[in-house]
C-alpha atoms as a PDB file:
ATOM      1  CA  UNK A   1       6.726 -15.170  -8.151  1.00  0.00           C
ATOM      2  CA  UNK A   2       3.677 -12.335  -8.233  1.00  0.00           C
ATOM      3  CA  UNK A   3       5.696  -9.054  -9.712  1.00  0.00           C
ATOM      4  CA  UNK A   4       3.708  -6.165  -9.712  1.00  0.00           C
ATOM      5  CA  UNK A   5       4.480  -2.068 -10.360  1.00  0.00           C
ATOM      6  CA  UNK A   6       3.325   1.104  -8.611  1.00  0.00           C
ATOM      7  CA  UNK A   7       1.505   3.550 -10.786  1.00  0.00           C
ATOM      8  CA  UNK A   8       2.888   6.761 -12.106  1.00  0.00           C
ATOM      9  CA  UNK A   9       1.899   9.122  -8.820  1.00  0.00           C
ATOM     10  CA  UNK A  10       4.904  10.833  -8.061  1.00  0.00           C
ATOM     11  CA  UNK A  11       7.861  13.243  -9.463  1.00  0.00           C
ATOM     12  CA  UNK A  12       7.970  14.209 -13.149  1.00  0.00           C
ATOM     13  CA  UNK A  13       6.043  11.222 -13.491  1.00  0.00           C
ATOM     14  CA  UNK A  14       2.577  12.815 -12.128  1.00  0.00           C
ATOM     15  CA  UNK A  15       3.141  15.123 -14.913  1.00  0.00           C
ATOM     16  CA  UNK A  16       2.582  12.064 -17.593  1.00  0.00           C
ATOM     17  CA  UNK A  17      -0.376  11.362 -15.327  1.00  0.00           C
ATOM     18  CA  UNK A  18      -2.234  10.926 -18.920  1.00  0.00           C
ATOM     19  CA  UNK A  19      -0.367   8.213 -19.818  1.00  0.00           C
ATOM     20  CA  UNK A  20      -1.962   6.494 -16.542  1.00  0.00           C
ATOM     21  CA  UNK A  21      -4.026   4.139 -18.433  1.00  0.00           C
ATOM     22  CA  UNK A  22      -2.001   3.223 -21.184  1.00  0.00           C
ATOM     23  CA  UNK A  23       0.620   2.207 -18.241  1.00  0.00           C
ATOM     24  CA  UNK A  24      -1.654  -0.088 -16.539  1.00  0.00           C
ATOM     25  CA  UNK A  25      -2.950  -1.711 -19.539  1.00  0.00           C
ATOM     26  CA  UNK A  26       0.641  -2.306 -20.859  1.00  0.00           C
ATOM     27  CA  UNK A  27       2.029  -3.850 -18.219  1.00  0.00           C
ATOM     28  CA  UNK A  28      -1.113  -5.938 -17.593  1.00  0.00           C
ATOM     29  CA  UNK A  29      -0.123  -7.516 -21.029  1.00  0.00           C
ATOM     30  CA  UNK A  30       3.444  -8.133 -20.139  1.00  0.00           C
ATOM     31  CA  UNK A  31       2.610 -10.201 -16.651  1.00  0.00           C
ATOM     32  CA  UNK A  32       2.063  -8.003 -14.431  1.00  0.00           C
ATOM     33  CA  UNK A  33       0.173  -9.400 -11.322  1.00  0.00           C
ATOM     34  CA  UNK A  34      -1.231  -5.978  -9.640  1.00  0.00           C
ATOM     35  CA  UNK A  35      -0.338  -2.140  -9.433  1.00  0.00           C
ATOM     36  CA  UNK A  36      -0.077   0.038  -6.911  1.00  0.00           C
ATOM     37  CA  UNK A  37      -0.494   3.817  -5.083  1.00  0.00           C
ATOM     38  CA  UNK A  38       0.774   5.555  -1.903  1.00  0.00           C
ATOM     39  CA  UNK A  39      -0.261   8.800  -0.100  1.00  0.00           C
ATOM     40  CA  UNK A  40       0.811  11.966   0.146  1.00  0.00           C
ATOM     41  CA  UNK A  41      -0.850  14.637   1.138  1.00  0.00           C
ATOM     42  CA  UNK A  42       1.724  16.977   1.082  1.00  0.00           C
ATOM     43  CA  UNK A  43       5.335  17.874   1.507  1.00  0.00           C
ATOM     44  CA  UNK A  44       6.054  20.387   4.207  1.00  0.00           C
ATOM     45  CA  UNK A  45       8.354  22.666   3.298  1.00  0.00           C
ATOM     46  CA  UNK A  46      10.422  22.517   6.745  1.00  0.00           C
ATOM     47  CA  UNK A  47       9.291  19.669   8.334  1.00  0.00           C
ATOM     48  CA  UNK A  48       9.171  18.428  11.743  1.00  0.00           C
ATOM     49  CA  UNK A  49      10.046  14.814  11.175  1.00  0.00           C
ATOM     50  CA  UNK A  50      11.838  13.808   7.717  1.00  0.00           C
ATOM     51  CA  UNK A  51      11.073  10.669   5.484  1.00  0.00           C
ATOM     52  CA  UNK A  52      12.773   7.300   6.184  1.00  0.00           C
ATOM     53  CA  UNK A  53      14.707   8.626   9.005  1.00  0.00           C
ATOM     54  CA  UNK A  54      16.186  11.467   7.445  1.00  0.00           C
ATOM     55  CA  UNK A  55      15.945  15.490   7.921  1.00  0.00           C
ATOM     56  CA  UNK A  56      13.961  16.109   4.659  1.00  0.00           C
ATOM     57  CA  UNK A  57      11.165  14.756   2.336  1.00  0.00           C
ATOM     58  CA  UNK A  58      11.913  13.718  -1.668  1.00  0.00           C
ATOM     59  CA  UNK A  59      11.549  16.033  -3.530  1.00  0.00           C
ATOM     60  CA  UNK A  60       9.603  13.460  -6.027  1.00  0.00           C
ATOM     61  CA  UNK A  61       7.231  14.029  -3.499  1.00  0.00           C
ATOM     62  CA  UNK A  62       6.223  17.377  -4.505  1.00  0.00           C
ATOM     63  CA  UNK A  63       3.696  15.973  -6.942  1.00  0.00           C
ATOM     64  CA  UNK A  64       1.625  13.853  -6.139  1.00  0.00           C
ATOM     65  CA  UNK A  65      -1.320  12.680  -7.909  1.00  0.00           C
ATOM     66  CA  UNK A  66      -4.499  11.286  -5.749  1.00  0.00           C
ATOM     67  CA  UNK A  67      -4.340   7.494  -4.974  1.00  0.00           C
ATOM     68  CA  UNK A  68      -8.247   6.906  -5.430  1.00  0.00           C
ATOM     69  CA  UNK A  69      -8.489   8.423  -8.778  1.00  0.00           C
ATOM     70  CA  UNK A  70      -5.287   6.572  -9.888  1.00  0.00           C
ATOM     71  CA  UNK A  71      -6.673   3.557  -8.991  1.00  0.00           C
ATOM     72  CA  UNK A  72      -9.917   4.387 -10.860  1.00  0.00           C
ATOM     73  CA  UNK A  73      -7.930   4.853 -13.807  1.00  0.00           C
ATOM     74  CA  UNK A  74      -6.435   1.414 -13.567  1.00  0.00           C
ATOM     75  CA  UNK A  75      -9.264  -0.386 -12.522  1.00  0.00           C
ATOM     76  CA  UNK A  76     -11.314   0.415 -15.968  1.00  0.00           C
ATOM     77  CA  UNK A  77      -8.081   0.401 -18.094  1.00  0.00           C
ATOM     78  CA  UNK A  78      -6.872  -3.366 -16.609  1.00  0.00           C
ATOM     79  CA  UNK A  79      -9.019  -6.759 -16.431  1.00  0.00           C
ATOM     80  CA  UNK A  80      -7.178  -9.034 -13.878  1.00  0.00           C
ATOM     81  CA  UNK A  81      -3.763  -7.157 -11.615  1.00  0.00           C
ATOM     82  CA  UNK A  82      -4.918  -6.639  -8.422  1.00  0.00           C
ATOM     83  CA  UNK A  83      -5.134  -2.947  -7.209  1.00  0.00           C
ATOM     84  CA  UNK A  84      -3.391  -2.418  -3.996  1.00  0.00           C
ATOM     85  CA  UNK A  85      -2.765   0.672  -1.830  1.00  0.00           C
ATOM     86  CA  UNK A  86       0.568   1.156   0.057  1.00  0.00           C
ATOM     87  CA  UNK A  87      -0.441   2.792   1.945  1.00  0.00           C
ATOM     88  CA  UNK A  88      -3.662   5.591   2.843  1.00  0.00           C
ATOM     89  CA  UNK A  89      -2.946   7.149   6.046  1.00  0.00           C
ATOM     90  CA  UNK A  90      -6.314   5.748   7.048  1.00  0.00           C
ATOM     91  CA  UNK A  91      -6.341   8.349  10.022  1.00  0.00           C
ATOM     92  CA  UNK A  92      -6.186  10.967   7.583  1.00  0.00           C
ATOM     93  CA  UNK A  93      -9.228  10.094   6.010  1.00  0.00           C
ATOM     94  CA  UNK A  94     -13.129  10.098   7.361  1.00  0.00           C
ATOM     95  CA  UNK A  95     -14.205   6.157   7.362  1.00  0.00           C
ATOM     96  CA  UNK A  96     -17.244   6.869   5.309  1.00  0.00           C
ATOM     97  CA  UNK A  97     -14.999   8.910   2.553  1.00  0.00           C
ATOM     98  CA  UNK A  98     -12.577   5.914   2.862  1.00  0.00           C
ATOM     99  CA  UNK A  99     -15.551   3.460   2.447  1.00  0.00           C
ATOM    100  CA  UNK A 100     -17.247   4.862  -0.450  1.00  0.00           C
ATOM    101  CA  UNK A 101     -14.132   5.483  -2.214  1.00  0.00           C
ATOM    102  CA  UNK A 102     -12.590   2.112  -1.945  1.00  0.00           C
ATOM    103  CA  UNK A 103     -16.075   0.312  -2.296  1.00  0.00           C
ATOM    104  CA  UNK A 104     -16.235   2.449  -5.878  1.00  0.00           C
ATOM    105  CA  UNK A 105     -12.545   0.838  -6.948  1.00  0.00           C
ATOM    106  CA  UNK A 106     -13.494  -2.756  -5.622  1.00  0.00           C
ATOM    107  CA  UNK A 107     -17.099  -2.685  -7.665  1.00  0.00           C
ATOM    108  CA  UNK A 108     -15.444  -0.897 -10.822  1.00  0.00           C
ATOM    109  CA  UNK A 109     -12.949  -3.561 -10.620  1.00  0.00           C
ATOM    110  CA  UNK A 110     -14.768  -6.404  -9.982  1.00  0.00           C
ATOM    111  CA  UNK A 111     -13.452  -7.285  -6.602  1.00  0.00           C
ATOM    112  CA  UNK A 112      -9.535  -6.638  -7.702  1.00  0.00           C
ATOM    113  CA  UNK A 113      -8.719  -4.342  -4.360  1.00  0.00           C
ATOM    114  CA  UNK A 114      -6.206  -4.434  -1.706  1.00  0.00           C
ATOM    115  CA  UNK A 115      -6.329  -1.811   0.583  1.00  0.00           C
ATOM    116  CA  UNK A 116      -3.652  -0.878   2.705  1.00  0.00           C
ATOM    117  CA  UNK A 117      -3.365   1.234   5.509  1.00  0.00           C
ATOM    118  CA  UNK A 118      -0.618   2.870   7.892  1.00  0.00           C
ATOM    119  CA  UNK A 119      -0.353   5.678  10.630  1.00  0.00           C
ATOM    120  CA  UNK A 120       1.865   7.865   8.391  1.00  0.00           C
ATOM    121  CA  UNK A 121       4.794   9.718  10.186  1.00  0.00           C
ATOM    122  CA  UNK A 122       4.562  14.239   8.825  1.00  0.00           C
ATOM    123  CA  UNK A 123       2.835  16.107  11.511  1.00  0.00           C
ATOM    124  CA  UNK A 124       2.196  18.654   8.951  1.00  0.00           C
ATOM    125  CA  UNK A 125      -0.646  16.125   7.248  1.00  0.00           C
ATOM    126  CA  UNK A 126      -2.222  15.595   9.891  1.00  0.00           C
ATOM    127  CA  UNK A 127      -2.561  19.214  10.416  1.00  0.00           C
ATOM    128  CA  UNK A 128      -3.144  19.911   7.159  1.00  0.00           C
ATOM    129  CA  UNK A 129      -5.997  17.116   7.647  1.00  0.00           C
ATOM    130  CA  UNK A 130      -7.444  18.754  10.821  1.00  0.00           C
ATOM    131  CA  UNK A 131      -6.182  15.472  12.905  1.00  0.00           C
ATOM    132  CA  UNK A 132      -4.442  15.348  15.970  1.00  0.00           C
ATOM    133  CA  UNK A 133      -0.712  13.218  15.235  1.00  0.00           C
ATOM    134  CA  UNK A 134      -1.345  12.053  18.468  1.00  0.00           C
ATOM    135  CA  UNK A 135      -3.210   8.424  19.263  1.00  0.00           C
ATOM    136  CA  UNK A 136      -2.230   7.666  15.883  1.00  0.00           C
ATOM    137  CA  UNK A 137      -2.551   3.478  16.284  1.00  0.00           C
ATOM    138  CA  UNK A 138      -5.875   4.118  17.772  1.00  0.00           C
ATOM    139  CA  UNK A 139      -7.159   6.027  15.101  1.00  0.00           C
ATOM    140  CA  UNK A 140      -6.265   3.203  12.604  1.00  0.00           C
ATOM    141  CA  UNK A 141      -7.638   1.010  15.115  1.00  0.00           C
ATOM    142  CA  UNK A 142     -11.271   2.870  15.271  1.00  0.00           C
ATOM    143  CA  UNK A 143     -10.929   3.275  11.451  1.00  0.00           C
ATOM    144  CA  UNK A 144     -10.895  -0.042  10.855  1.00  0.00           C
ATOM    145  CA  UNK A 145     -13.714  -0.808  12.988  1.00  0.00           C
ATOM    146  CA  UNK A 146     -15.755   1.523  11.246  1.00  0.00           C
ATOM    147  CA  UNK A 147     -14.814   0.048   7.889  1.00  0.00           C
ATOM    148  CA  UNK A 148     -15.628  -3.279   8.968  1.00  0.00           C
ATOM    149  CA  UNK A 149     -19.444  -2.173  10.489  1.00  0.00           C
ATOM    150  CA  UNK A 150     -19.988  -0.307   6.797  1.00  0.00           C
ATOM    151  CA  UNK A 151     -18.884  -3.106   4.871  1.00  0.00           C
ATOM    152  CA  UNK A 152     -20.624  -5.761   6.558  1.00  0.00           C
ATOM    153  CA  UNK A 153     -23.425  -4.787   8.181  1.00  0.00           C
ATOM    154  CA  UNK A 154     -26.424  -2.637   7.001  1.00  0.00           C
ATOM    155  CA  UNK A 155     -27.725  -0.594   8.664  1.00  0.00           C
ATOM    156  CA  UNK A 156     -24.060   0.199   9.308  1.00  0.00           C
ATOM    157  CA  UNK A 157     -22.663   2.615  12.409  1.00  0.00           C
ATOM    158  CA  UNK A 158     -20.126   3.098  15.304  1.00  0.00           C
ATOM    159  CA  UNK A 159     -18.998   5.373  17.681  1.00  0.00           C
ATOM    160  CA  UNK A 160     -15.616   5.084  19.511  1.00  0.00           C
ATOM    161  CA  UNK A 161     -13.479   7.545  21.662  1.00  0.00           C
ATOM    162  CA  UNK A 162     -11.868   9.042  18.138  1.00  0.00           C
ATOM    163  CA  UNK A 163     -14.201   8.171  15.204  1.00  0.00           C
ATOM    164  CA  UNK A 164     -17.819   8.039  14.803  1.00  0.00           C
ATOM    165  CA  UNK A 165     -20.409   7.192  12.048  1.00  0.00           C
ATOM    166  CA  UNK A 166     -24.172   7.528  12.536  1.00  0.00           C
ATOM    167  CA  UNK A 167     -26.121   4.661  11.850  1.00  0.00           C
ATOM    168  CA  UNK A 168     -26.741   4.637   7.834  1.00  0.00           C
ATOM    169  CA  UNK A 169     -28.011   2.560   5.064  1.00  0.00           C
ATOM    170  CA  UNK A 170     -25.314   0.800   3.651  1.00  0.00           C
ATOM    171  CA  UNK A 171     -26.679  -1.537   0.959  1.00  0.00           C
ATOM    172  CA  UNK A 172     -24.149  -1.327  -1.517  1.00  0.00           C
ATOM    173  CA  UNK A 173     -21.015  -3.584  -0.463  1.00  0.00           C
ATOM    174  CA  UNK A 174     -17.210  -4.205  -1.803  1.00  0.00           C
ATOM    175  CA  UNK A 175     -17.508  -7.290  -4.296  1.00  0.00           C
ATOM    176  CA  UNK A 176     -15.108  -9.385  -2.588  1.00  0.00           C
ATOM    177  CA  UNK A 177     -17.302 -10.960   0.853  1.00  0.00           C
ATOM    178  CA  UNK A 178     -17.294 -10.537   3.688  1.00  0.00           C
ATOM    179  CA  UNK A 179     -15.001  -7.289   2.432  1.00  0.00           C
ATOM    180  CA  UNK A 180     -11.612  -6.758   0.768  1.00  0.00           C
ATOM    181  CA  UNK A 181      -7.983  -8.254   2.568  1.00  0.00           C
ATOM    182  CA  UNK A 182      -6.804  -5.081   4.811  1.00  0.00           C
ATOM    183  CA  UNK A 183      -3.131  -5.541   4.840  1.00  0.00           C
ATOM    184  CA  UNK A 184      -0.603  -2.943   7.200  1.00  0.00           C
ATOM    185  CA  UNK A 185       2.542  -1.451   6.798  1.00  0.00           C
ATOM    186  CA  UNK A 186       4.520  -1.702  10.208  1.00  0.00           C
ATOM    187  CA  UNK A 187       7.780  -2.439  11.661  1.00  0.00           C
ATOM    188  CA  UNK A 188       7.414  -1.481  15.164  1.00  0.00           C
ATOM    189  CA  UNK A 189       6.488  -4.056  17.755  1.00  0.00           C
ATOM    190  CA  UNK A 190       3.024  -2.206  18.409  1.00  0.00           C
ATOM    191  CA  UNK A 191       1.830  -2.321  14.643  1.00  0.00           C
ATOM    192  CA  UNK A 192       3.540  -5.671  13.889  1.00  0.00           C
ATOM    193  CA  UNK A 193       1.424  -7.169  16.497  1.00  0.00           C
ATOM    194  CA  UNK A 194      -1.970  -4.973  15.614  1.00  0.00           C
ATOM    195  CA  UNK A 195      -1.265  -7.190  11.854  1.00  0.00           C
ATOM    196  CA  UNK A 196      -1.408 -10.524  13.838  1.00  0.00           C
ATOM    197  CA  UNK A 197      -4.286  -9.545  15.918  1.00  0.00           C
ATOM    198  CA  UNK A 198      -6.632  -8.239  13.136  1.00  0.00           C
ATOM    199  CA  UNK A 199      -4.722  -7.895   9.714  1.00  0.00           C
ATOM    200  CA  UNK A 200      -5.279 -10.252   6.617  1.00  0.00           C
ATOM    201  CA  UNK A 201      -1.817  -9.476   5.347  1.00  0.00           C
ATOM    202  CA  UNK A 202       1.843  -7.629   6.239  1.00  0.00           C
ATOM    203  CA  UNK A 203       3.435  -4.475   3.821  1.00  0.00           C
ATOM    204  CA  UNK A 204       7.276  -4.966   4.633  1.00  0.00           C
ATOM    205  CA  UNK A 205       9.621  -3.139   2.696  1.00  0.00           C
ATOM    206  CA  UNK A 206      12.577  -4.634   0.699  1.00  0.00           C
ATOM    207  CA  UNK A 207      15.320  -1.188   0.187  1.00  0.00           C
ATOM    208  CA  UNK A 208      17.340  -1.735  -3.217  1.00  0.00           C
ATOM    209  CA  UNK A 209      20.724  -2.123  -2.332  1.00  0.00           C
ATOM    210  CA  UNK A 210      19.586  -3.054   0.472  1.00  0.00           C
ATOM    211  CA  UNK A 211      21.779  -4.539   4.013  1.00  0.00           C
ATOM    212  CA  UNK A 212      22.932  -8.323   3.913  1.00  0.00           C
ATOM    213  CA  UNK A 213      20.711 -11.366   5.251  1.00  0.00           C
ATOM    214  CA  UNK A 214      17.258  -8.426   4.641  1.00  0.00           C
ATOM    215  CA  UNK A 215      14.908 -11.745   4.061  1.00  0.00           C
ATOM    216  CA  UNK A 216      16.394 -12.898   7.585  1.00  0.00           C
ATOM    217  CA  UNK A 217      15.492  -9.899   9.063  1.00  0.00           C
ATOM    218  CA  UNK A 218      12.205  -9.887   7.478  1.00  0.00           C
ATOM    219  CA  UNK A 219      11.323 -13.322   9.012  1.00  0.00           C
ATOM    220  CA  UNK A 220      12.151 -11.811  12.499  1.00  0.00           C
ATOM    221  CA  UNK A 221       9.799  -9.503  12.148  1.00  0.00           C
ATOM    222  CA  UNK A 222       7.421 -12.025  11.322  1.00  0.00           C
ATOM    223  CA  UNK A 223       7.562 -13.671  14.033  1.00  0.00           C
ATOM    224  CA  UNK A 224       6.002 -10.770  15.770  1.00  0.00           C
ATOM    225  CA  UNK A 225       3.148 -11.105  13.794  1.00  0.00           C
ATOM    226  CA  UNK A 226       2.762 -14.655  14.057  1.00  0.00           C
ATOM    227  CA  UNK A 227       2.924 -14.703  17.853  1.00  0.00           C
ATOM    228  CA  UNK A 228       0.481 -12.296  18.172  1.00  0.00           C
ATOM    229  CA  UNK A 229      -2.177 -14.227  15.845  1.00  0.00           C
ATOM    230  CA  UNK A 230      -1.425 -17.112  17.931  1.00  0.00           C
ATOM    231  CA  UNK A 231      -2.349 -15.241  20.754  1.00  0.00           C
ATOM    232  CA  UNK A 232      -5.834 -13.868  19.049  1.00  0.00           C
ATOM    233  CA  UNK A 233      -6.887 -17.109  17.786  1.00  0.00           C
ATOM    234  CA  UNK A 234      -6.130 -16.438  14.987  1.00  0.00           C
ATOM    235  CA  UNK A 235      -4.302 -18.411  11.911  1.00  0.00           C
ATOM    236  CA  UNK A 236      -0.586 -16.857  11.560  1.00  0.00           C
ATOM    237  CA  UNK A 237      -0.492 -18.952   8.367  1.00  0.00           C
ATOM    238  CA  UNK A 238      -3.649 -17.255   6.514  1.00  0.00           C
ATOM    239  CA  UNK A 239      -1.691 -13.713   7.213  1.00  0.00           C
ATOM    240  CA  UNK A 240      -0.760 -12.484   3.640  1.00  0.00           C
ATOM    241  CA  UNK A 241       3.093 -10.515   2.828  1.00  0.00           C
ATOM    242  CA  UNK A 242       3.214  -8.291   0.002  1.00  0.00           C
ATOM    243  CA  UNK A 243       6.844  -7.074  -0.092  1.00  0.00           C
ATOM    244  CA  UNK A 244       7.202  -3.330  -1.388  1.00  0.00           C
ATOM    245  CA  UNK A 245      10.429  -3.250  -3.511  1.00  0.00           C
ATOM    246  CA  UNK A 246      11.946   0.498  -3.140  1.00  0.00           C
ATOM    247  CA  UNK A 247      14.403   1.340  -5.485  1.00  0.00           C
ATOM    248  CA  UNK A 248      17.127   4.018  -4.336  1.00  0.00           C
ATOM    249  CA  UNK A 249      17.858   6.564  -7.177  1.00  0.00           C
ATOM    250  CA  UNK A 250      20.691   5.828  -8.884  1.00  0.00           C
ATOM    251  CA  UNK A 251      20.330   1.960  -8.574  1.00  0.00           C
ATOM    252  CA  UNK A 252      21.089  -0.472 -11.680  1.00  0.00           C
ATOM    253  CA  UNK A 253      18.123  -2.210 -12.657  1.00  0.00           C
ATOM    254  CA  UNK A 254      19.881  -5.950 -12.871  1.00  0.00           C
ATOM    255  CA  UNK A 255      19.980  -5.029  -8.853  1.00  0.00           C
ATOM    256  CA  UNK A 256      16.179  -4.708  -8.493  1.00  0.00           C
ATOM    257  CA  UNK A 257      15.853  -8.612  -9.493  1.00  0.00           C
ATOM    258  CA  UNK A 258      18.872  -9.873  -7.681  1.00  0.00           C
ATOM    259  CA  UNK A 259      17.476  -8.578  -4.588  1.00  0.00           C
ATOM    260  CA  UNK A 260      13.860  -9.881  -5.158  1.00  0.00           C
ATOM    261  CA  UNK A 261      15.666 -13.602  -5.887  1.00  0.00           C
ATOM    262  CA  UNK A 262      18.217 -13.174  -2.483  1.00  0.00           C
ATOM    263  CA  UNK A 263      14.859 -12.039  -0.823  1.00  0.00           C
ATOM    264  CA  UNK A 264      12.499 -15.229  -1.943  1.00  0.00           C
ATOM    265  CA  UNK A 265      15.176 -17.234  -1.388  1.00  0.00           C
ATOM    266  CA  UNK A 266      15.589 -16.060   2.262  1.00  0.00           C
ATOM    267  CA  UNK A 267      12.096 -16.269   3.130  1.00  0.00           C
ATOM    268  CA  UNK A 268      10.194 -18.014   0.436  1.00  0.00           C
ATOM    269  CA  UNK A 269       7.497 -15.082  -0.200  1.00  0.00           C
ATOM    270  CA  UNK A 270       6.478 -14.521  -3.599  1.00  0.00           C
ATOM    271  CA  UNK A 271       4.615 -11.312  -3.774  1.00  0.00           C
ATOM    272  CA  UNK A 272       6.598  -8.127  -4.639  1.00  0.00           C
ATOM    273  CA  UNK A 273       5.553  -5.023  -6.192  1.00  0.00           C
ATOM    274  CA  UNK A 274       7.996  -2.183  -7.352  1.00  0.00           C
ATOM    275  CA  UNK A 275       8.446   1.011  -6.957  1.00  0.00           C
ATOM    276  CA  UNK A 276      10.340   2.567  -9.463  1.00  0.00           C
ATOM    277  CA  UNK A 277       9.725   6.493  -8.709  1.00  0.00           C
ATOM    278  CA  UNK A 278      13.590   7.119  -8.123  1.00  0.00           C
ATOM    279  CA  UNK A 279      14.786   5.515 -11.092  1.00  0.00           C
ATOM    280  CA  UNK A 280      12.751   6.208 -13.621  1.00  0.00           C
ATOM    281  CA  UNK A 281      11.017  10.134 -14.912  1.00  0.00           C
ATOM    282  CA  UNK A 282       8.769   9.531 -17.576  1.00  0.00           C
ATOM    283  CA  UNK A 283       5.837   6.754 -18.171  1.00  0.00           C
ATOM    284  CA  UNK A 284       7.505   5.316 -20.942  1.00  0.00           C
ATOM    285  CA  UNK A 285      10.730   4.472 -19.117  1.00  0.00           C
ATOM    286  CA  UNK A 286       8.808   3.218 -16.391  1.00  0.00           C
ATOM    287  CA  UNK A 287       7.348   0.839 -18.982  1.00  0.00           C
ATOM    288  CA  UNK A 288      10.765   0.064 -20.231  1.00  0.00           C
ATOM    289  CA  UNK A 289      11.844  -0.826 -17.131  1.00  0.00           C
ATOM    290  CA  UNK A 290       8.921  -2.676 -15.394  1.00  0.00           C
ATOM    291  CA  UNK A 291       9.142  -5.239 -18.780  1.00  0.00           C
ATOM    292  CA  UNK A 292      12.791  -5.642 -18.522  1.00  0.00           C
ATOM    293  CA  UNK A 293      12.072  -6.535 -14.950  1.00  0.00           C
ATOM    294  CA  UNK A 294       9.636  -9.353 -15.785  1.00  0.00           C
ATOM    295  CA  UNK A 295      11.638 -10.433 -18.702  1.00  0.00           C
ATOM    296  CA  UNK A 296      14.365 -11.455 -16.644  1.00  0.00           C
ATOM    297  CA  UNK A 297      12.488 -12.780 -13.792  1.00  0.00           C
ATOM    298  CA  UNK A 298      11.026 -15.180 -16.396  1.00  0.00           C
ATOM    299  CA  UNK A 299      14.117 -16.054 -17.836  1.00  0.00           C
END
């Protein structure tokens, strides 16, 4: 199995946001296979909708340290994880920002990105972002559009009913051809089947302790996805699943494992990546606990 770690980005841990580098590096060298950020632009103090179907937000999610610059960081302190997002709130963001940022982290790295993109679900960033919440999926929709004209064509434009770029040179290009793997996050029908029509891969989440038969579910989902590829043209089979692995405060580590096993074994993928923000408030532990993780695995 591919085990990989998000970054230090959130909590107490933003405050050890120097130990960034040494973090990646280090768990390069004990097998990690790629490293991760989210997105958060901010934490409203009373907000409209809550995280993960509750009333509030985390309060790890207070600090927050910014996803491109993280993955900077990790891209000239490692030399072979991949460096994933999950996810932007690619509405939030102006395509050409979003394209010049992520073209930067694929060329620094060599062609070691894997961006990943979602709708988000606070009102208040969107607000804070000058962006309407509303017509969310078509925004991502439009978004990606425009990232695909920048990153493979040149001259490079587009113009749609929510997003527009005016025609530009665009010479320089993401290393990886035609342009990096854009994977989603989604679990509703609508998104589920926007990943079959135009996705190269799926962000599902695996919660830690989790419900019985999770994998089983997970494959339901799929099916979604697969359906709708069908229905595109498209290959269901060459439509990537990177798990996300989030780890409820609290948790015993010797769970985080069992669950990734019960999961592979339920569904036979083999991508995972960690998050370990709940568990864990300094770098160092982080460390402590990402190479216990792949210790076991191994074992």
């Amino acid at each position: 199995m591919k085990i990989g770690f998000s970054l230090p980005q959130h909590g107490s841990q933003a405050s050890d946001g120097a130990q960034v580098a040494y973090y990646a590096t280090e768990v390069e060298k004990a097998g990690a296979q790629s490293l991760w950020v989210g997105e958060r632009l901010l934490a409203a103090t009373n907000p409209k909708v809550g995280y993960a179907g509750k009333n509030t937000i985390p309060d790890e999610f207070n600090s927050v340290l910014d996803p491109f610059v993280l993955l900077g960081i990790a891209a000239a302190a490692t030399e072979r994880v991949r460096l994933g997002t999950n996810v932007l709130i690619a509405p939030l963001h102006r395509p050409v920002h979003l394209a010049r940022s992520l073209t930067t982290i694929d060329v620094v790295s060599g062609g070691r990105l894997l961006p990943g993109f979602g709708i988000g679900w606070s009102p208040e960033e969107y607000e804070a972002a000058d962006v309407p919440f509303t017509h969310r999926g078509a925004r991502l929709d439009e978004t990606l559009d425009a990232l695909e004209a920048i990153w493979t064509t040149d001259p490079a434009g587009y113009r749609g009913r929510f997003v527009t770029v005016p025609e530009h040179r665009s010479e320089l290009k993401p290393v990886q051809r035609p342009r990096p793997p854009i994977h989603l996050g989604a679990f509703n029908p609508a998104g589920l089947e926007r990943i079959g029509r135009r996705a190269d891969g799926w962000l599902p989440v695996v919660p830690v302790p989790g419900p019985p038969g999770w994998g089983r579910q997970l494959l339901k989902l799929r099916t979604v996805i697969d359906r709708a590829a069908e229905q595109a043209g498209r290959d269901p089979g060459a439509i990537g699943t990177v798990l996300r692995v989030n780890v409820a405060a609290g948790t015993d580590p010797s769970l985080i494992d069992e669950t990734i096993e019960t999961v592979h074994a339920e569904t036979g993928y083999d991508d995972f990546f960690v998050d370990l923000m709940y568990i864990t408030d300094t770098v160092d532990e982080m460390l402590e606990t990402a190479i216990g993780l792949l210790d076991r695995l191994r074992d």
